[in-house]
Structures are given as structure tokens and as C-alpha cells.
Protein backbone atom coordinates (compact mmCIF):
# COMPACT_ATOMS: atom_id res chain seq x y z
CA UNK A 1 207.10 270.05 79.10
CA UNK A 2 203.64 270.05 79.96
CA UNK A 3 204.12 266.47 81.53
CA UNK A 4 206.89 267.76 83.40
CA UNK A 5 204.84 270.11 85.28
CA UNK A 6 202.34 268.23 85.73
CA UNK A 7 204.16 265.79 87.58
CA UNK A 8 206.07 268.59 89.43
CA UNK A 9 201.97 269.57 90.63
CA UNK A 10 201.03 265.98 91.91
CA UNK A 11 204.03 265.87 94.08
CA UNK A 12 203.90 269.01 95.88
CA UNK A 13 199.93 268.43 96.25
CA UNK A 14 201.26 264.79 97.41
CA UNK A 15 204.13 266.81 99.81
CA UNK A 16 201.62 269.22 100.64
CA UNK A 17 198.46 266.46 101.81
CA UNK A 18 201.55 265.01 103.46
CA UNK A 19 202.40 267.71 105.67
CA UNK A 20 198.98 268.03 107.15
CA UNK A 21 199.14 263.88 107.45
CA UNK A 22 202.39 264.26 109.41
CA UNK A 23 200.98 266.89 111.67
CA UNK A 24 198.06 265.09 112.37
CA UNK A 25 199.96 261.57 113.16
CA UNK A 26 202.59 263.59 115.80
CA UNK A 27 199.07 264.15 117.40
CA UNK A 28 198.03 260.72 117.12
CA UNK A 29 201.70 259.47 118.71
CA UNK A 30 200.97 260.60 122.26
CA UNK A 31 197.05 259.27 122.10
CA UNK A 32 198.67 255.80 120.84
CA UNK A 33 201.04 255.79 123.99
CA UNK A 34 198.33 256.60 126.10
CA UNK A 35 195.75 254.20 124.91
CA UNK A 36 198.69 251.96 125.14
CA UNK A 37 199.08 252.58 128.62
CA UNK A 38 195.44 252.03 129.30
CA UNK A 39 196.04 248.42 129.47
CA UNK A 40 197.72 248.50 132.62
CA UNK A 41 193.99 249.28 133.67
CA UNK A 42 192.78 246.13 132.87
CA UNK A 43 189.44 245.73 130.99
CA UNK A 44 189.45 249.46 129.01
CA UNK A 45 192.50 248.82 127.80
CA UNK A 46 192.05 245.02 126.94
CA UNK A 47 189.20 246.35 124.87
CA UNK A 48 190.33 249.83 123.67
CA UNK A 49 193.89 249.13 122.16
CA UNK A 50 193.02 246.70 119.26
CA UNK A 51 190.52 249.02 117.90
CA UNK A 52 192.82 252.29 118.31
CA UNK A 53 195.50 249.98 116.20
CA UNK A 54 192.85 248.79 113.92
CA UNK A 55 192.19 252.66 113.25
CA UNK A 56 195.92 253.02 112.78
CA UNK A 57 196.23 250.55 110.47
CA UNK A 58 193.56 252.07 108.03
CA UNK A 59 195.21 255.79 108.55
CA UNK A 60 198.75 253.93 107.60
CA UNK A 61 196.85 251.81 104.52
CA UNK A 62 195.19 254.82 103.22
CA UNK A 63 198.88 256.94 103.03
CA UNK A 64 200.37 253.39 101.59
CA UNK A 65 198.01 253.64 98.67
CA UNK A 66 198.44 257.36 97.68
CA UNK A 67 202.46 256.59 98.10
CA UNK A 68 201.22 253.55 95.72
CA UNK A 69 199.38 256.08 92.91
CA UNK A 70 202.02 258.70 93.19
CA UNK A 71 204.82 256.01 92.18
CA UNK A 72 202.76 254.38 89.72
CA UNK A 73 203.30 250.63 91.41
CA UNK A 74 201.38 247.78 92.83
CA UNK A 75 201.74 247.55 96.48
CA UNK A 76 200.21 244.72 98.91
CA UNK A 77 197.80 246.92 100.88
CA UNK A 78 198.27 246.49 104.75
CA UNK A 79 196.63 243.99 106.39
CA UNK A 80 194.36 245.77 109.01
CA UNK A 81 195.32 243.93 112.93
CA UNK A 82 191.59 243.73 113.42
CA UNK A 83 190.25 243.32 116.95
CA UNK A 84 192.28 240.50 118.22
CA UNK A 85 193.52 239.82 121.83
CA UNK A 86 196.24 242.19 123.02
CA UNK A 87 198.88 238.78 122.60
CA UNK A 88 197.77 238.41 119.48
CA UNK A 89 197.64 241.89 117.93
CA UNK A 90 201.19 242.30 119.46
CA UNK A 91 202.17 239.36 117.61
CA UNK A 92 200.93 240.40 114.27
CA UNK A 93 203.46 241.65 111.82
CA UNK A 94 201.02 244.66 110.67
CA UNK A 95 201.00 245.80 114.15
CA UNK A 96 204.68 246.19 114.37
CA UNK A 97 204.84 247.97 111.02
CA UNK A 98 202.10 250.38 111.49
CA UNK A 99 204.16 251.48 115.05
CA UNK A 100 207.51 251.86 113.87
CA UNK A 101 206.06 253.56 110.41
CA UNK A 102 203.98 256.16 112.86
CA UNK A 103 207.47 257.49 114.61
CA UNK A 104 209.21 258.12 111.24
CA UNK A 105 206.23 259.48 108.81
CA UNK A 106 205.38 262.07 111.16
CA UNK A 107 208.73 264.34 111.10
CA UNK A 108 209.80 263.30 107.37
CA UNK A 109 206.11 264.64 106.33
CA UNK A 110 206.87 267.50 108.27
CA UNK A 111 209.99 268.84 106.86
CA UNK A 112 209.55 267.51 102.85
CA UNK A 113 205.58 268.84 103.31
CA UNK A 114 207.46 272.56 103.70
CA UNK A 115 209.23 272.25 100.53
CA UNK A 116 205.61 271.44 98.53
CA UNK A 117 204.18 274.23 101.08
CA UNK A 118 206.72 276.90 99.46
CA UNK A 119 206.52 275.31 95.84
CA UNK A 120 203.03 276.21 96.18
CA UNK A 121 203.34 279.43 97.87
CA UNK A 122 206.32 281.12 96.12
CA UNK A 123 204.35 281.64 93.10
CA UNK A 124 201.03 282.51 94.36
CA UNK A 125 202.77 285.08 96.23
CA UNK A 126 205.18 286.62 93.81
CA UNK A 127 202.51 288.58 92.39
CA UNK A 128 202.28 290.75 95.74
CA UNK A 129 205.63 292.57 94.80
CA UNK A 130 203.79 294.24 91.53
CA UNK A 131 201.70 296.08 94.39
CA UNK A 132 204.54 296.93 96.42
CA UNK A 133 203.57 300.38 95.50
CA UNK A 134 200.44 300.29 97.75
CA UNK A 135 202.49 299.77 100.97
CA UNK A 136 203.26 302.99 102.84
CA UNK A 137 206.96 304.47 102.74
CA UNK A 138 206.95 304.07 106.71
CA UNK A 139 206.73 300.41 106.27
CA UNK A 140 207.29 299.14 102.79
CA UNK A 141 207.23 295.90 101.74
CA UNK A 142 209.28 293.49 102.97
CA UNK A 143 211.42 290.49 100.86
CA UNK A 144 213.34 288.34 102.72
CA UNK A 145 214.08 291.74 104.89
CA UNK A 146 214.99 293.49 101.99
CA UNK A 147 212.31 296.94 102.14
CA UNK A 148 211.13 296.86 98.53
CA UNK A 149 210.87 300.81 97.78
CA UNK A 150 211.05 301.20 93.68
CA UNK A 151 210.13 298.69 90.54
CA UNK A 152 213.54 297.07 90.05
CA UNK A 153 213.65 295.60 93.22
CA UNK A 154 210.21 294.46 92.81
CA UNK A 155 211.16 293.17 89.64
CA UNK A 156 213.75 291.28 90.99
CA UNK A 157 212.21 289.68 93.48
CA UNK A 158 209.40 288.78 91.34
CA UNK A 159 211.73 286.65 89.35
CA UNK A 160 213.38 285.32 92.52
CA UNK A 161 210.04 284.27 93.97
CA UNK A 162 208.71 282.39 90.62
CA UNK A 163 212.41 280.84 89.71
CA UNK A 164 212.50 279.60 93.35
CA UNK A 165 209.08 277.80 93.11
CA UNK A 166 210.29 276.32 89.42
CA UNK A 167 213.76 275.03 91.27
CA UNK A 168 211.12 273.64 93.79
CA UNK A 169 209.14 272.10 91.90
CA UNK A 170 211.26 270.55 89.27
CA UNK A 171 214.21 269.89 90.64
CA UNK A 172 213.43 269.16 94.80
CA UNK A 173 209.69 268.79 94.52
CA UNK A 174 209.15 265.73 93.29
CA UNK A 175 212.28 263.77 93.78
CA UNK A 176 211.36 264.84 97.55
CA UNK A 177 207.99 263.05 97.23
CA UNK A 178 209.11 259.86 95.30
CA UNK A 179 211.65 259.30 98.32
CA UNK A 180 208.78 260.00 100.85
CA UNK A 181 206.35 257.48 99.10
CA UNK A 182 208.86 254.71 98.70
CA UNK A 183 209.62 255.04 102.62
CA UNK A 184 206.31 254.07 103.15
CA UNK A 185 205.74 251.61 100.98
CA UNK A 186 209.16 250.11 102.43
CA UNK A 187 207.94 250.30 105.87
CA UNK A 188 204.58 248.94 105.47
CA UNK A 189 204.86 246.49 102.80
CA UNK A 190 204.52 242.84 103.88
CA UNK A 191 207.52 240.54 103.08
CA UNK A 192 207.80 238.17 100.78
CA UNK A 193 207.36 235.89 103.59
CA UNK A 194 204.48 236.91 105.11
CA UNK A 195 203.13 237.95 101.46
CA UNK A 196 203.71 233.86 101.38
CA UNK A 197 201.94 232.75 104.23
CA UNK A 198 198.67 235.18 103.24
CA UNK A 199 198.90 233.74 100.26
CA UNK A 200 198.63 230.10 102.35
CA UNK A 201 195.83 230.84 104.27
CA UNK A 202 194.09 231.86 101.46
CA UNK A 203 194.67 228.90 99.76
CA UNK A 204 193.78 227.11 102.92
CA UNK A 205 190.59 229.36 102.97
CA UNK A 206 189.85 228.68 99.68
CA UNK A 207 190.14 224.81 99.58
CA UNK A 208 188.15 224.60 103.17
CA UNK A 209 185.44 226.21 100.96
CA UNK A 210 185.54 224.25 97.99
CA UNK A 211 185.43 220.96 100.25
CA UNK A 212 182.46 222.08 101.86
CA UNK A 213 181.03 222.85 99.19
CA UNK A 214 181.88 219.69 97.31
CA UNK A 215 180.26 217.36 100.52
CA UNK A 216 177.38 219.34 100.45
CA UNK A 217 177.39 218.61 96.87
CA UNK A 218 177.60 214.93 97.28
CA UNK A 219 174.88 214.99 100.48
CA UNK A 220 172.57 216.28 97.75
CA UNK A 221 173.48 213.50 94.79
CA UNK A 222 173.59 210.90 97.36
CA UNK A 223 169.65 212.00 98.65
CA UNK A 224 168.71 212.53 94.81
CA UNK A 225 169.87 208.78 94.15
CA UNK A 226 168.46 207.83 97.28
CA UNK A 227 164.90 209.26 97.05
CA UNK A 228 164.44 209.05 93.40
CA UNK A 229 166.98 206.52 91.50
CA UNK A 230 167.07 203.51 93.99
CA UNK A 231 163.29 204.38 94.38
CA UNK A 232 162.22 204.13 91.12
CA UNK A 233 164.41 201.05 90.41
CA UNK A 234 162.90 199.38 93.44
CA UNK A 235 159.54 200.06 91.65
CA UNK A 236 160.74 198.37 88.43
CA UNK A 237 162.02 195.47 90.20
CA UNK A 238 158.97 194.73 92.08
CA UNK A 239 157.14 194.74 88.52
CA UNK A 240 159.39 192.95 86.95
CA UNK A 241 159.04 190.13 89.72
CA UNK A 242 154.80 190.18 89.10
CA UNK A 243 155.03 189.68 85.53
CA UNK A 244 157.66 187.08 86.11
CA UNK A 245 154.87 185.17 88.14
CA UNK A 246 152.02 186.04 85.21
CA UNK A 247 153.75 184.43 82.45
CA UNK A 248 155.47 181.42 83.42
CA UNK A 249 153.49 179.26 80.94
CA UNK A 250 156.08 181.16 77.99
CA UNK A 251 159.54 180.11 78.96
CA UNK A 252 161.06 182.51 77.13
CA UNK A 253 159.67 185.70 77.99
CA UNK A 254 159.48 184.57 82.07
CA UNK A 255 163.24 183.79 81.15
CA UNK A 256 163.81 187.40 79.67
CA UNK A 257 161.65 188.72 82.52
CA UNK A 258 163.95 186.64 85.07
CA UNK A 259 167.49 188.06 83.56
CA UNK A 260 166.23 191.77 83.81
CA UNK A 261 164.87 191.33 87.29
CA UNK A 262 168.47 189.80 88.24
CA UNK A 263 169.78 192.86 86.51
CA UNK A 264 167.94 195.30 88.22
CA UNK A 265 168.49 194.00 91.90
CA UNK A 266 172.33 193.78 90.97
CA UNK A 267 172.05 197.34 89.80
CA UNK A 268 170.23 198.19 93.10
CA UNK A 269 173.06 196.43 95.41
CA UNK A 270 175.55 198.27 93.16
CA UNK A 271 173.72 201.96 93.57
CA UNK A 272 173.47 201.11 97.09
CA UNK A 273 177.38 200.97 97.31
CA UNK A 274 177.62 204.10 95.03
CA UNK A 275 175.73 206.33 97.50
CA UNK A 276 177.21 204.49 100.47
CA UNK A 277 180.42 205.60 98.93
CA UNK A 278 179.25 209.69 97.86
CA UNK A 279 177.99 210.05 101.68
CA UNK A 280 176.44 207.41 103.80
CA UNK A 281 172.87 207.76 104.66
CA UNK A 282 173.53 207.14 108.07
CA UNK A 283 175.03 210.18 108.53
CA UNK A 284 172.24 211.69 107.12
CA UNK A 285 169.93 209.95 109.34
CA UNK A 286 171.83 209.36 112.71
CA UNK A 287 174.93 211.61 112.89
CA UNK A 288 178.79 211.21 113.20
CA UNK A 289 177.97 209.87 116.84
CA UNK A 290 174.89 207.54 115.70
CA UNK A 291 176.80 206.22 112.43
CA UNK A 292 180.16 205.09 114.39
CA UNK A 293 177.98 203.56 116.83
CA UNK A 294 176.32 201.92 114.38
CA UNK A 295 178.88 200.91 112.66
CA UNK A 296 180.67 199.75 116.26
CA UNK A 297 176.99 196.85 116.57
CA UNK A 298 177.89 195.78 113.39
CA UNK A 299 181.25 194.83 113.97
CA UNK A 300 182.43 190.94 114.16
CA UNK A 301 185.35 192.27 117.16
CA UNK A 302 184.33 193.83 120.47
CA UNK A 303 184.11 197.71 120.00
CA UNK A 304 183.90 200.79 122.35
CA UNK A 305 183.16 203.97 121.20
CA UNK A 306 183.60 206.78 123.30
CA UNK A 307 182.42 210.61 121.38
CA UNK A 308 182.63 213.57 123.14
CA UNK A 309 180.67 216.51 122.28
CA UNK A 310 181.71 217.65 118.74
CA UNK A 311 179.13 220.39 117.81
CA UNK A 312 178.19 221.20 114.41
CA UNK A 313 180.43 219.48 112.04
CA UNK A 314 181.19 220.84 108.58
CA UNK A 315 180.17 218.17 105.90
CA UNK A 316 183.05 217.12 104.20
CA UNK A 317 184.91 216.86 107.96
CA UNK A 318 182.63 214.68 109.06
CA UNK A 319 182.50 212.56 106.44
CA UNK A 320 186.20 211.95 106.37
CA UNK A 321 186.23 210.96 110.15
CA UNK A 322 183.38 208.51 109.32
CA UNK A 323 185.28 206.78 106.69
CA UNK A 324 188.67 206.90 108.56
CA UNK A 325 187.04 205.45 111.49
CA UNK A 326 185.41 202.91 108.94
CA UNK A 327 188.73 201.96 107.13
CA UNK A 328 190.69 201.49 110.76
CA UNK A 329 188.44 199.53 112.00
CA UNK A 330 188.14 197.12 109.01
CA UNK A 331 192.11 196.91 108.63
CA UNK A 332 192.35 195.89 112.57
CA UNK A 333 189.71 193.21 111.98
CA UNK A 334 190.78 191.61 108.32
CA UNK A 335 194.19 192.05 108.88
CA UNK A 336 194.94 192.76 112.66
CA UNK A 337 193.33 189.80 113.96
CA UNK A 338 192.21 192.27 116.97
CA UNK A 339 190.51 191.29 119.71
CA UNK A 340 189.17 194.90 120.49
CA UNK A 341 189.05 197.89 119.14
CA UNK A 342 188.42 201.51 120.77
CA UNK A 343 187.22 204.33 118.97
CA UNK A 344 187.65 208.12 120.93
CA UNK A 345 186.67 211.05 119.20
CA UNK A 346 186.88 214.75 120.48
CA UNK A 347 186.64 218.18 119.35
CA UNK A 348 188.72 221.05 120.80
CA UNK A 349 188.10 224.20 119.75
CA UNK A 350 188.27 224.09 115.33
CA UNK A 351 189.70 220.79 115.69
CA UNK A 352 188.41 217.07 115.30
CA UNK A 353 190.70 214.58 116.96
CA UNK A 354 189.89 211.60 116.44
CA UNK A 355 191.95 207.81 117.66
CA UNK A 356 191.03 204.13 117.03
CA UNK A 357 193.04 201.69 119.15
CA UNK A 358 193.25 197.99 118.68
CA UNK A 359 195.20 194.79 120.00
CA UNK A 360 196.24 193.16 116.99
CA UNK A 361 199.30 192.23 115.79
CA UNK A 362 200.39 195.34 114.49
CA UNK A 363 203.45 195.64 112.18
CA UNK A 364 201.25 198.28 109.55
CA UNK A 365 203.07 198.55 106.63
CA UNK A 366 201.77 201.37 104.54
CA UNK A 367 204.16 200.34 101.59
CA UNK A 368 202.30 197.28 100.84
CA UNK A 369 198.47 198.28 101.90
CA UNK A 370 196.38 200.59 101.13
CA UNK A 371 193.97 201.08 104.02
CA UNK A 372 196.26 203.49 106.12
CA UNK A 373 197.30 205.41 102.41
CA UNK A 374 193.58 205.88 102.14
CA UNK A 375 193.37 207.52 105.24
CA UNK A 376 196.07 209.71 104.64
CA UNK A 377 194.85 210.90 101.53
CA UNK A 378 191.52 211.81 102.52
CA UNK A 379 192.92 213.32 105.86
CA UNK A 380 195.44 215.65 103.51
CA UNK A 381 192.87 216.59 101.27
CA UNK A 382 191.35 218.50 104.09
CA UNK A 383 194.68 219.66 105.24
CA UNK A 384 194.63 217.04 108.80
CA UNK A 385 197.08 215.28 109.90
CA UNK A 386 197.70 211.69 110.44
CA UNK A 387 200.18 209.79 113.01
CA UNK A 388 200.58 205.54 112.64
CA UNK A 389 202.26 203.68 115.70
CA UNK A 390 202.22 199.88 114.78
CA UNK A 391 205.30 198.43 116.43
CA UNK A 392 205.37 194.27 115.59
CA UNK A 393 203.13 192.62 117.75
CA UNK A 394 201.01 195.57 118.10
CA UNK A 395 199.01 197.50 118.98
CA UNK A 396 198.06 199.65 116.89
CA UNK A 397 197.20 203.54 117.53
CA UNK A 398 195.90 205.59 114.49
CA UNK A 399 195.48 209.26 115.27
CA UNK A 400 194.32 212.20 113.05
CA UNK A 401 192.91 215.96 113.47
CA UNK A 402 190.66 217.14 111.32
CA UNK A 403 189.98 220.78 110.71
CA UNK A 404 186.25 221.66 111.37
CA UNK A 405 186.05 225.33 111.74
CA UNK A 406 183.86 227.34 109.74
């Protein structure tokens, strides 16, 4: 029984914090329309209105999670609007919920916060009739305009008062509150959709940071091999080659002396390609723009390379457009049989667009190679896209966008 009232106490102190809530929001109605209307003012408004919905978003959050304690469930919290452009906050589903949600918590508050108001009140106030004694004659205490003059009737409406609030709160109270709560946790709880697509971008979120994280990662192996493993094996080569030249007079230790020289220049070309493969050091040294032109001298075909101004490039971003680049241009001259190749490469706004062009022959066929499947992979890992136009007889047009905001 205890339990029972109990419960029948949180809901009229939830009906009753409701009440004041309601009161407050048919205030905050009018001041929404009106800061509304400030953006037919231009700049004010422009500036004004995503932060007044911002604020209304945390006053509809905070009543979402006392609806969410009172029930005793898990609810998504609302996602604030933040201080987007007007288009944009208009667009968000929060937005939308948090002003249709303002309209109908107001009044329901309103009238159910009276019924925790009175299941509050009708007790504390029964007591008054054992004093109606202390009223004078003239004007005697009044019950529901009944003049209480003597003790019966002050009995009686003692028990009328207390056996009201006990209806109240047992019976009315708190099924009164339940209903309010759920209505707005209905109205403000995200859909499964859009609990989806959060769920998405914080995946996306999530994955953006663990590739950055996992370039920078291989920028630092690929310096530690660099500077300390390649050096060090250098060293041991170059000793290995003088004692080579002190003891040729013993055939068999020059000849031991000659296998683990081979064997540690092989090792050396084969590090080389290692770290070539974590993260080239010509990123390192010369940049995205630097490398691919670089990489453009080196090349047996005529290439043109045309960069626009990319900024600063995350990592792992700019190590994918390196190899991509890399890989097209080595399938259009080993298999292409181009005659040139152009390379353009652009950034607009957080993306990295990025095309390589050549004359070949064309006719890619991603079934039976695996240069463009390469490309695709690393492109997806980063969550780019890739588009192949090969028609027989060429040419060929690779194009992919890369993410590269922070």
C-alpha cells in the first residue's frame, strides 16, 4: 500500500511541476511567433531564431526526460537543432517536433496540472474545517457554499475533502500523468528512421575517426622504419661491404660476408616497398600536390596534372587519392596503351574530387582486373565514391570524391 501512494505522490508532484511548465510554455508560444517573425527583418532574425529554437529544444528535452523517469523507460533524448541556417533548422526533424509539441503541452499541462493541484490541496486543506469554530457566525465558513455552522458538517466535509484527494490521487492522479508523459515522449521521440540515420552518422563519425587515426598511425611506423630501420640496415650493409673487401684472401668467409650483404640490400629494397606501401615518404616530404607531380616526371606517357587548392587534407584522405591517382595511372599505361594521361584534382567544400583521364583503348573490365577493384575498395573504406566510363576504344574517365572534412 505504501508503494501505492507513493506512486500516487510522484505523479501529482509530476502533474503539479507540469502545470507551472504548461503555464510557462503558453508564455513562451507568443515570444516563439514573434522571434519567428523577426526574420522578415533580415539579419536579427537570421541570427536570433536558431538560438530561441535551440533554447526550445532543451526546455522540450528536459520535460522528455522527467516524462522518461516518471514512466520508468528509455527514451532517445531530443536532438537539440543547434545554430544552423534558418533552411536548415527548418529542415530538421527536431525542429518540427519541438513546434508542434509546444501548441499541445501547454493546455494538456494546464488542465491535468489542476487535478495534481487539488490532489495536493484537498488534504492540506481539510484540516481547516476542525477550526470552523473560529470563524464568526456573520460569515462562517464556507464548503463548496455550504456555511459550515456546527461539528457534523465539519465532520463531513472533512471526510469529503480527504476521500476526494485519495480518489485523486489513486484513481485520476496518476493514470492522468502516465497519459501526459507518454504524449510527450510520443511527440518528441525520433523515429525509427531518423533514430537510423543518427545512428549512420555516427557510424560515419566514428569510422572517419578511426581512419584518421589509423593514417596517422601508419605516417608514424612508416617515419620509425624510415629514420631508424632502413637506417640502421643501411649501416650494416655498408659494413658488411668493408669487411667483404678486408678478407678476400679466405674464400669462405668473403663468401659468407658476400651472401649477407646480398641479403641485407634485398631486405633494404623490400623495406623500401613496405613503407612505400604504409605511406609514401613523398607525401611526407612534398605534399599531395608535390607527390602527383612527382609521380606525373616519372611517368613513361605524357602527363598533366592540374591541382587546385585543396587545403589541409586529413591523412588517411590524402593518402587514398595518392594511391588512386597512382593505380589509374599505371593501369592506363600497362594496360591502356595511352598516349596521355590528365590528372585534375579539386576540393569543394568537405569534398576531394579527384579525375584521371587517358586515351587508351579503354574497354575496363573490373571482373577480370584488379586495379579499378583496388580503387574502389580503398575509396569505400573511407565512405567515397567511385564512377568508371571505359566504353571500347576508350577513353577512359575515372572519377571519385573523397570525404576530407574534419
Amino acid at each position: 500500500m505504501g508503494e501505492v501512494w507513493a506512486r500516487a505522490l510522484r505523479a501529482a508532484t509530476y502533474l503539479v511541476v507540469a502545470l507551472g511548465s504548461g503555464l510557462v510554455t503558453l508564455v513562451l508560444l507568443p515570444l516563439t511567433l514573434v522571434v519567428a517573425l523577426t526574420v522578415l527583418f533580415g539579419g536579427v532574425g537570421l541570427v536570433l531564431l536558431p538560438r530561441w529554437v535551440e533554447l526550445m529544444g532543451r526546455w522540450a528535452a528536459w520535460h522528455q526526460d522527467r516524462a522518461s523517469r516518471l514512466l520508468g523507460v528509455p527514451v532517445p533524448r531530443v536532438p537539440a537543432p543547434g545554430t544552423h541556417g534558418f533552411r536548415e533548422l527548418w529542415g530538421q526533424p527536431s525542429t518540427r517536433k519541438v513546434l508542434r509539441w509546444m501548441p499541445l503541452f501547454a493546455p494538456t499541462s494546464v488542465v491535468l496540472g489542476l487535478a495534481g493541484v487539488c490532489a495536493f490541496g484537498l488534504p492540506l486543506t481539510a484540516p481547516q474545517f476542525l477550526f470552523w469554530w473560529a470563524f464568526p457566525g456573520s460569515e462562517p465558513l464556507l464548503v463548496l457554499w455550504v456555511p459550515v455552522r456546527d461539528w457534523g458538517t465539519a465532520l463531513v466535509s472533512l471526510v469529503v475533502y480527504l476521500t476526494a484527494g485519495a480518489v485523486l490521487g489513486l484513481w485520476v492522479v496518476a493514470p492522468a500523468a502516465r497519459a501526459h508523459a507518454r504524449m510527450s515522449i510520443r511527440l518528441l521521440a525520433p523515429t525509427e528512421a531518423e533514430t537510423l540515420s543518427a545512428r549512420v552518422d555516427e557510424l560515419r563519425r566514428t569510422r572517419a575517426d578511426v581512419v584518421d587515426a589509423h593514417g596517422a598511425e601508419l605516417r608514424r611506423i612508416e617515419r620509425d622504419l624510415h629514420d631508424g630501420t632502413q637506417a640502421r640496415l643501411v649501416a650494416i650493409a655498408m659494413q658488411l661491404g668493408v669487411a667483404r673487401e678486408a678478407v678476400e684472401e679466405d674464400p669462405t668467409v668473403a663468401a659468407l660476408l658476400r651472401q649477407a650483404h646480398e641479403g641485407t640490400e634485398e631486405a633494404m629494397a623490400e623495406l623500401r616497398d613496405v613503407i612505400r606501401g604504409l605511406y609514401p615518404p613523398i607525401l611526407a616530404d612534398r605534399g599531395l600536390s608535390g607527390a602527383l607531380s612527382a609521380l606525373a616526371a616519372r611517368t613513361t606517357v605524357p602527363t598533366r596534372v592540374d591541382v587546385g587548392e585543396l587545403g589541409g587534407l586529413p591523412v588517411a584522405t590524402e593518402t587514398a587519392a595518392y594511391f588512386v591517382v597512382t593505380e589509374a595511372v599505371t593501369n592506363a599505361v600497362r594496360h591502356g596503351g595511352a598516349d596521355e594521361i590528365t590528372v585534375r584534382m579539386d576540393r569543394v567544400g568537405d569534398v576531394l574530387s579527384l579525375t584521371v583521364r587517358d586515351d587508351g583503348s579503354g574497354g575496363v573490365d573490373e571482373e577480370h582486373g584488379s586495379g579499378v577493384r583496388g580503387i574502389r575498395h580503398r575509396v569505400a573504406a573511407l565512405d567515397g565514391t567511385v564512377r568508371v566510363d571505359s566504353p571500347a576504344g576508350g577513353p577512359t574517365v575515372i572519377d571519385v570524391e573523397l570525404p576530407c572534412g574534419s
